[in-house]
Protein backbone atom coordinates (compact mmCIF):
# COMPACT_ATOMS: atom_id res chain seq x y z
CA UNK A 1 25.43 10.86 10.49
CA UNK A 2 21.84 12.54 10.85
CA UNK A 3 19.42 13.68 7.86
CA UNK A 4 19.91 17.03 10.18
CA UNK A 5 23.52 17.13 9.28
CA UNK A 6 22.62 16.73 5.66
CA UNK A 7 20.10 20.08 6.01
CA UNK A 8 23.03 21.75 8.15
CA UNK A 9 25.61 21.13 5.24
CA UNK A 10 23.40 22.37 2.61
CA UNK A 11 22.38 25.55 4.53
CA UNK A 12 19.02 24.97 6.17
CA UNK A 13 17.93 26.20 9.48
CA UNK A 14 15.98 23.29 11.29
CA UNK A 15 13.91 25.77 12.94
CA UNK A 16 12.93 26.38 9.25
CA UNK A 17 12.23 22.23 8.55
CA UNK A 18 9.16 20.25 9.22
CA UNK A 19 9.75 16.08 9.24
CA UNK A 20 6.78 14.54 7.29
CA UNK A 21 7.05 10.55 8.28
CA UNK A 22 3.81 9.15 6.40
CA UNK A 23 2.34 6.29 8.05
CA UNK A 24 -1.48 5.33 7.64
CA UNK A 25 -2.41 3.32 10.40
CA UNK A 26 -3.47 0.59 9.00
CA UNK A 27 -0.48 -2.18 8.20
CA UNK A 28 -1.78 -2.84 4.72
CA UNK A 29 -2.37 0.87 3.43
CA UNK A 30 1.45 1.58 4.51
CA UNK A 31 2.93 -0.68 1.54
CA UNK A 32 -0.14 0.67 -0.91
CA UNK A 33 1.44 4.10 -0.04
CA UNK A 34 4.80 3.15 -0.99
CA UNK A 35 3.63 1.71 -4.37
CA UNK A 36 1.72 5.14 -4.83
CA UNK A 37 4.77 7.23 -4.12
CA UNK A 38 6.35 4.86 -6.87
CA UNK A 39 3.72 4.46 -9.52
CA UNK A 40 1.21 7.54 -9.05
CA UNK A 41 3.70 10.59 -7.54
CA UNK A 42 0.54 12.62 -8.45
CA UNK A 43 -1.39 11.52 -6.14
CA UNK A 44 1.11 11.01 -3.23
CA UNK A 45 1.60 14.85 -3.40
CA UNK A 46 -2.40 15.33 -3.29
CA UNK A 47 -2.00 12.74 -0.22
CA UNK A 48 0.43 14.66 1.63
CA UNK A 49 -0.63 18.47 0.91
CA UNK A 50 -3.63 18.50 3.69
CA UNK A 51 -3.45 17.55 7.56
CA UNK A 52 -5.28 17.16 10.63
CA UNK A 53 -5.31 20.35 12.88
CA UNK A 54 -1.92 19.54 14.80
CA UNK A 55 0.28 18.94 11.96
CA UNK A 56 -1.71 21.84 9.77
CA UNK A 57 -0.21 23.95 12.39
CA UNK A 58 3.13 23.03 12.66
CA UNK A 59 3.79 23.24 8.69
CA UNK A 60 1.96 26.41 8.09
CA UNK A 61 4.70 27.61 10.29
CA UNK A 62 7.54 26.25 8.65
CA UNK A 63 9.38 27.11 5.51
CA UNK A 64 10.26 23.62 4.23
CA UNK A 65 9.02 19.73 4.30
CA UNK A 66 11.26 16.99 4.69
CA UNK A 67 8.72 13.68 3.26
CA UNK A 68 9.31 10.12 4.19
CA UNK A 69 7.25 7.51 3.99
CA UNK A 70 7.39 4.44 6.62
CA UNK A 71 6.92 0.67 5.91
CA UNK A 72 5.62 -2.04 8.25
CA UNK A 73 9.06 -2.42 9.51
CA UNK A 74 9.65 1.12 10.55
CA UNK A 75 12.02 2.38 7.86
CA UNK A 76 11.33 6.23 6.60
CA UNK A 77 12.15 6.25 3.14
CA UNK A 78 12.88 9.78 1.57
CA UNK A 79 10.95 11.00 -0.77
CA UNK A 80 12.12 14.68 -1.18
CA UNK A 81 12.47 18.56 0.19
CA UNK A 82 9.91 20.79 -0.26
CA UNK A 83 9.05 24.41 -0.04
CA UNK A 84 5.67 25.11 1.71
CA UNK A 85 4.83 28.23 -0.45
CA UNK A 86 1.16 28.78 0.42
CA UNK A 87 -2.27 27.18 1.66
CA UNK A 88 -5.67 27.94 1.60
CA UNK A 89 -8.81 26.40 2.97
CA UNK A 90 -10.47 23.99 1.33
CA UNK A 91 -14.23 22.95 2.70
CA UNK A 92 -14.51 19.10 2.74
CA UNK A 93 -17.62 18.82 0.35
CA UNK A 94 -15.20 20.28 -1.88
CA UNK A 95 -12.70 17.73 -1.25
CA UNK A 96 -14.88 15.17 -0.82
CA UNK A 97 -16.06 16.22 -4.62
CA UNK A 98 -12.34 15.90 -6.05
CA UNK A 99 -12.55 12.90 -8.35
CA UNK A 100 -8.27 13.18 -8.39
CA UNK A 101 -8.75 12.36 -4.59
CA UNK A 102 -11.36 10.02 -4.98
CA UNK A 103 -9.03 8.22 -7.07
CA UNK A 104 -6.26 8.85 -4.39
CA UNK A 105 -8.36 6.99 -1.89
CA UNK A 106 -9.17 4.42 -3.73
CA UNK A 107 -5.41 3.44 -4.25
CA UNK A 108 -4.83 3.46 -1.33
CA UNK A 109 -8.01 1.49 0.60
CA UNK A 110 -9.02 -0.41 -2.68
CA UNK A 111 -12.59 1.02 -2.40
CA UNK A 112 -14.56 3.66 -3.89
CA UNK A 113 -15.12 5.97 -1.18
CA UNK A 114 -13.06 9.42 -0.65
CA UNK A 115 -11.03 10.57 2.76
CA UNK A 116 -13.36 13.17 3.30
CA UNK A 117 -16.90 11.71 3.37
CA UNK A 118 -18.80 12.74 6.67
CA UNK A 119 -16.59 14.87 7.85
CA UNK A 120 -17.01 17.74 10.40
CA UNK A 121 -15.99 21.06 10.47
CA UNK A 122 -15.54 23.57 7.47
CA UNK A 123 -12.46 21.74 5.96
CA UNK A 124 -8.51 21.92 5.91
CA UNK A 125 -5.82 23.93 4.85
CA UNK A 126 -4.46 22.47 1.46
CA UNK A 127 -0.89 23.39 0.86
CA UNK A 128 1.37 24.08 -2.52
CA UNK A 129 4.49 22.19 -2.04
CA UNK A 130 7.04 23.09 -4.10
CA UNK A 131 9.77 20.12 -4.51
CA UNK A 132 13.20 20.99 -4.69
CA UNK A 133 16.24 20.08 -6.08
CA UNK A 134 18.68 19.35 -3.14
CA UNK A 135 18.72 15.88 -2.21
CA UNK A 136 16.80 14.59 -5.27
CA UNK A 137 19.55 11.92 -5.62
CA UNK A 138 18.39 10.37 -2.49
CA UNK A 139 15.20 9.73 -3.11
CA UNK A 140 13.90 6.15 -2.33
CA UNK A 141 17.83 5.24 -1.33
CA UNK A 142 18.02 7.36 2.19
CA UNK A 143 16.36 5.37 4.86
CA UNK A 144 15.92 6.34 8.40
CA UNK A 145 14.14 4.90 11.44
CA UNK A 146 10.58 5.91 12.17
CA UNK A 147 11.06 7.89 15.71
CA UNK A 148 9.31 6.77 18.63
CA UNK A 149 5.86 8.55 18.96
CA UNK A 150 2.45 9.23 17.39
CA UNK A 151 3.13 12.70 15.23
CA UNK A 152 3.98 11.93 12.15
CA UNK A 153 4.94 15.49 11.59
CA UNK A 154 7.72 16.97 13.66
CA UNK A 155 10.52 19.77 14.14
CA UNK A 156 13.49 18.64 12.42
CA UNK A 157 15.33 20.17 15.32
CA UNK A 158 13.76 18.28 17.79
CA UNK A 159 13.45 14.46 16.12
CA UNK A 160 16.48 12.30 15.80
CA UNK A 161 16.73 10.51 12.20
CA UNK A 162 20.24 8.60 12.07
CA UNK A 163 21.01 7.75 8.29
CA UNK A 164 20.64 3.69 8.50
CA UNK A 165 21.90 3.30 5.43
CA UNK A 166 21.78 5.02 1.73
CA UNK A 167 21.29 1.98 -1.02
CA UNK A 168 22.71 2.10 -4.20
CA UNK A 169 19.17 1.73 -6.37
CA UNK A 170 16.15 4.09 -5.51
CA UNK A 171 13.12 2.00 -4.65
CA UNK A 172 10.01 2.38 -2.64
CA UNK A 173 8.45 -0.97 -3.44
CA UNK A 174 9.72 -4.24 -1.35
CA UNK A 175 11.10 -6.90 -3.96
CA UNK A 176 8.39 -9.66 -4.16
CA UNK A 177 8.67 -13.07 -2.18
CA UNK A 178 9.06 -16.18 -4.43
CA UNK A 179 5.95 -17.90 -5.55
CA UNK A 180 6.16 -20.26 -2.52
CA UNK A 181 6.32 -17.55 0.23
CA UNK A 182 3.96 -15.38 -0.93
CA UNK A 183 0.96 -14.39 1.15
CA UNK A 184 -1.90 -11.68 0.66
CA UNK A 185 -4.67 -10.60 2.15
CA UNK A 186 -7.75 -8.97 0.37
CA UNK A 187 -6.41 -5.59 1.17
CA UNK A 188 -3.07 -6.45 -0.43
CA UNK A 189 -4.57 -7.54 -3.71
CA UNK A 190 -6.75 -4.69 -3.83
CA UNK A 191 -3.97 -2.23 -3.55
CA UNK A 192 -1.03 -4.69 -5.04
CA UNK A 193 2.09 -2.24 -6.29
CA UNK A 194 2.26 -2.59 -10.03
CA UNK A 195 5.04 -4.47 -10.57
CA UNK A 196 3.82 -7.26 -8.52
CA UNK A 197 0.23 -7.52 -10.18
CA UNK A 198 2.20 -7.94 -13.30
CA UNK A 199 4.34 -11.31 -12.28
CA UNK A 200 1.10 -12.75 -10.76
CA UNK A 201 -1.07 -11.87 -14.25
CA UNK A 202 1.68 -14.38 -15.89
CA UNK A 203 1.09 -16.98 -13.19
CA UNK A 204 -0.57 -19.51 -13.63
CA UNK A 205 -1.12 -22.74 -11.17
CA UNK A 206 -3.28 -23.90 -7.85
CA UNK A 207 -3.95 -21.54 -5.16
CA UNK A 208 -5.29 -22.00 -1.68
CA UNK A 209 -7.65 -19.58 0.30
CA UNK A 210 -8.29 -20.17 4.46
CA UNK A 211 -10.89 -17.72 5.94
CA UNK A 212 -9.35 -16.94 9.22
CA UNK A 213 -12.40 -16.58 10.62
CA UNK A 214 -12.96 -20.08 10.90
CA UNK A 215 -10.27 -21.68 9.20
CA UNK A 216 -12.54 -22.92 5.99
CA UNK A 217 -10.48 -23.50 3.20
CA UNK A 218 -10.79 -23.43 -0.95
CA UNK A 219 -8.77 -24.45 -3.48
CA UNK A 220 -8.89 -23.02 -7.12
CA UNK A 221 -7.19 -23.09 -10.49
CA UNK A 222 -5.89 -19.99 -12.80
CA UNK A 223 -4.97 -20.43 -16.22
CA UNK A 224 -7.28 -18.01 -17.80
CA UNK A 225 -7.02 -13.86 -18.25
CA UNK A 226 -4.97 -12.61 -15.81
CA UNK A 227 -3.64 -16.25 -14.81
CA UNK A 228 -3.47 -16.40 -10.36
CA UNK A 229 -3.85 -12.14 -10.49
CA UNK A 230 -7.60 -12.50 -11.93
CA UNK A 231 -8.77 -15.14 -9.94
CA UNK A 232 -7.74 -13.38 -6.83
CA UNK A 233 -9.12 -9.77 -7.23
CA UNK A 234 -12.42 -11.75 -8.78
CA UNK A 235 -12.53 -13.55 -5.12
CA UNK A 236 -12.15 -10.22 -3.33
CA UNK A 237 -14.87 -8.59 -5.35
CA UNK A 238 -17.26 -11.45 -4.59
CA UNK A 239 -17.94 -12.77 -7.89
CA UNK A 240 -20.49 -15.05 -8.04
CA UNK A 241 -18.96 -16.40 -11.06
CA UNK A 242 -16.45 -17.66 -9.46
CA UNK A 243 -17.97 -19.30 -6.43
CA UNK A 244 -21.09 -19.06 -4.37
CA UNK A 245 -19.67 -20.91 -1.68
CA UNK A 246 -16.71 -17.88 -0.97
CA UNK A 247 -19.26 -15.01 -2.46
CA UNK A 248 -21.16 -15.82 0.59
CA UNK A 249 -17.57 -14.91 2.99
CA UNK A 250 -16.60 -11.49 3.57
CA UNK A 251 -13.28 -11.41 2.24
CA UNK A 252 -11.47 -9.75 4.43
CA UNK A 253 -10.57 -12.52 6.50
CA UNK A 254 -9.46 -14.24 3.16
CA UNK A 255 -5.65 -15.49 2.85
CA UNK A 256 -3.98 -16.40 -0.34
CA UNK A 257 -1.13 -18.52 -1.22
CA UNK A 258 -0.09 -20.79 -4.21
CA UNK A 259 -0.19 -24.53 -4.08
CA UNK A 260 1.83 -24.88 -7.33
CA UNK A 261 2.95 -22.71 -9.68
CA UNK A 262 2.62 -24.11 -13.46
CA UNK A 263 3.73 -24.00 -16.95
CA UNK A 264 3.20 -20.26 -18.25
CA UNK A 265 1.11 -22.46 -21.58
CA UNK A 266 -0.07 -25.43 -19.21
CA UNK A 267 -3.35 -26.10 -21.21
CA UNK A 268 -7.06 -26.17 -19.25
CA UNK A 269 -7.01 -29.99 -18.55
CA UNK A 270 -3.34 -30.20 -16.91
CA UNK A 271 -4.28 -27.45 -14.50
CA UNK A 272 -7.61 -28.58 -13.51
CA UNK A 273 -5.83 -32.32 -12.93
CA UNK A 274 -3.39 -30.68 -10.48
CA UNK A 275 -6.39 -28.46 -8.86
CA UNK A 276 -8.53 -31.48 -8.13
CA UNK A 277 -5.13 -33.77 -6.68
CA UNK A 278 -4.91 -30.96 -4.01
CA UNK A 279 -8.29 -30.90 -3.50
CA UNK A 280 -8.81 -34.33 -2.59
CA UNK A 281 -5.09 -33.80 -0.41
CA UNK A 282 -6.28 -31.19 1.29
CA UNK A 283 -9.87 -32.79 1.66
CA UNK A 284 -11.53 -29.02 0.32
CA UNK A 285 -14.70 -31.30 -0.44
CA UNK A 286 -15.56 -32.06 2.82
CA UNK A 287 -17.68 -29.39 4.13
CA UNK A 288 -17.55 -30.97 7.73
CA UNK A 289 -14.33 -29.90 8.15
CA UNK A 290 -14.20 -26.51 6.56
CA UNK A 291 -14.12 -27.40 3.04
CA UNK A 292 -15.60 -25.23 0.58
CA UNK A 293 -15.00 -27.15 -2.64
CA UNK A 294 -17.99 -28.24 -3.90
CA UNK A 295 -16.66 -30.54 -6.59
């Protein structure tokens, strides 16, 4: 079975449907989109009601928006149907100005900036979406396969999306890997879904950090606010306070991972014991060989 033959059944013309498949190009926005869809729907709809030229045009002459959003492994999640009611021009100062999208953009990159800074032209076409009812029980449960292509908005007559599969529980937000296999990047704790931040604020144990860029490596020790979650996002804003050695890195290139996870009460001394064993097995002291431990 198709979506198509869902929109068929309930009545729709596909001349009449547009296919949003939301996909920011880069890898680690695309799972900081999902968590927004699940934890800010707010600003997902602000996200999805304005559009380069080419798909402006193809869903200012449409009735209705089917919305999915895509993960890194090429699934198209529903998210819902929608009636394109009206749109009007917006100029991108204006946009640019919009503290809502500010914040939008900021979930979604991790930095303070907004979409529409430096742009050129007058601005876009900002649409009112109205969400419907039919198919709301398939939201975050109906997944189809990304189409090949580049458009991420299509004709729904003219894009094939086979049903995969429909799961029992609506979700948007990949369960998180065990302590052992887990492995961010700064962009992924900058943007980490909410549920995930919370298990890591209870963490607390040794973590390791290698710089890609040259394979230099760090260990370090949480057990304070925030446990392993505070530590990390303090290393990705470059506090000083936390090391000059990594303040100097940019850390981008940054990869985290725990060591060991500890007691949720281990006390100060414990953890800093099991820090500095790792350190001296993982020789993070010896700056001739990329260590960045200075004690």
């Amino acid at each position: 079975m198709h979506f198509q033959d869902l929109l068929r059944g309930a009545g729709f013309d596909l001349r009449d449907v547009a296919v949003m498949l939301h996909q920011p190009s880069i890898a680690g926005q695309r799972g900081a989109l999902l968590s927004l869809v699940n934890d800010h729907p707010d600003l997902f709809e602000l996200y999805q009601d304005n559009h380069p030229k080419g798909p402006e045009a193809t869903l200012k002459a449409r009735k209705y928006a089917a919305s999915f959003v895509v993960n890194d492994q090429g699934e198209a999640r529903f998210v819902g149907l929608y009636r394109v009611l009206r749109w009007a021009y917006r100029r991108y100062t204006e946009l640019a100005a919009d503290p809502h999208r500010t914040a939008l953009a900021g979930k979604i990159t991790g930095e303070t900036i907004s979409f529409y800074d430096g742009r050129e032209g007058d601005g876009r076409a900002v649409f009112d979406l109205e969400l419907l009812p039919d198919f709301a029980a398939l939201k975050g449960r109906l997944i189809v396969p990304r189409p090949a292509g580049r458009a991420y908005v299509r004709l729904a007559e003219n894009c094939s999306l086979p049903i995969t599969r429909i799961e029992e529980t609506a979700r948007f937000i990949p369960p998180m890997p065990s302590w052992d296999g887990l492995v961010m990047t700064a962009q992924d704790i900058r943007t980490i879904p909410q549920p995930w931040a919370d298990k890591l604020s209870q963490w607390r144990g040794i973590y390791h950090i290698v710089d890609i860029s040259d394979g230099a490596r760090y260990v370090g020790s949480a057990y304070g606010e925030e446990n392993i979650l505070g530590r990390w996002r303090a290393h990705v804003q470059r506090d000083r306070g936390v090391t000059v050695e990594l303040a100097k890195r940019d850390p981008i290139h940054f990869r985290f991972s725990i060591l060991e996870l500890l007691a949720p009460n281990a006390v100060m001394e414990d953890v800093v014991g099991r820090e500095g064993s790792w350190k001296e097995r993982l020789a993070t002291r010896e700056p001739h060989i990329g260590g960045l431990n200075k004690n």
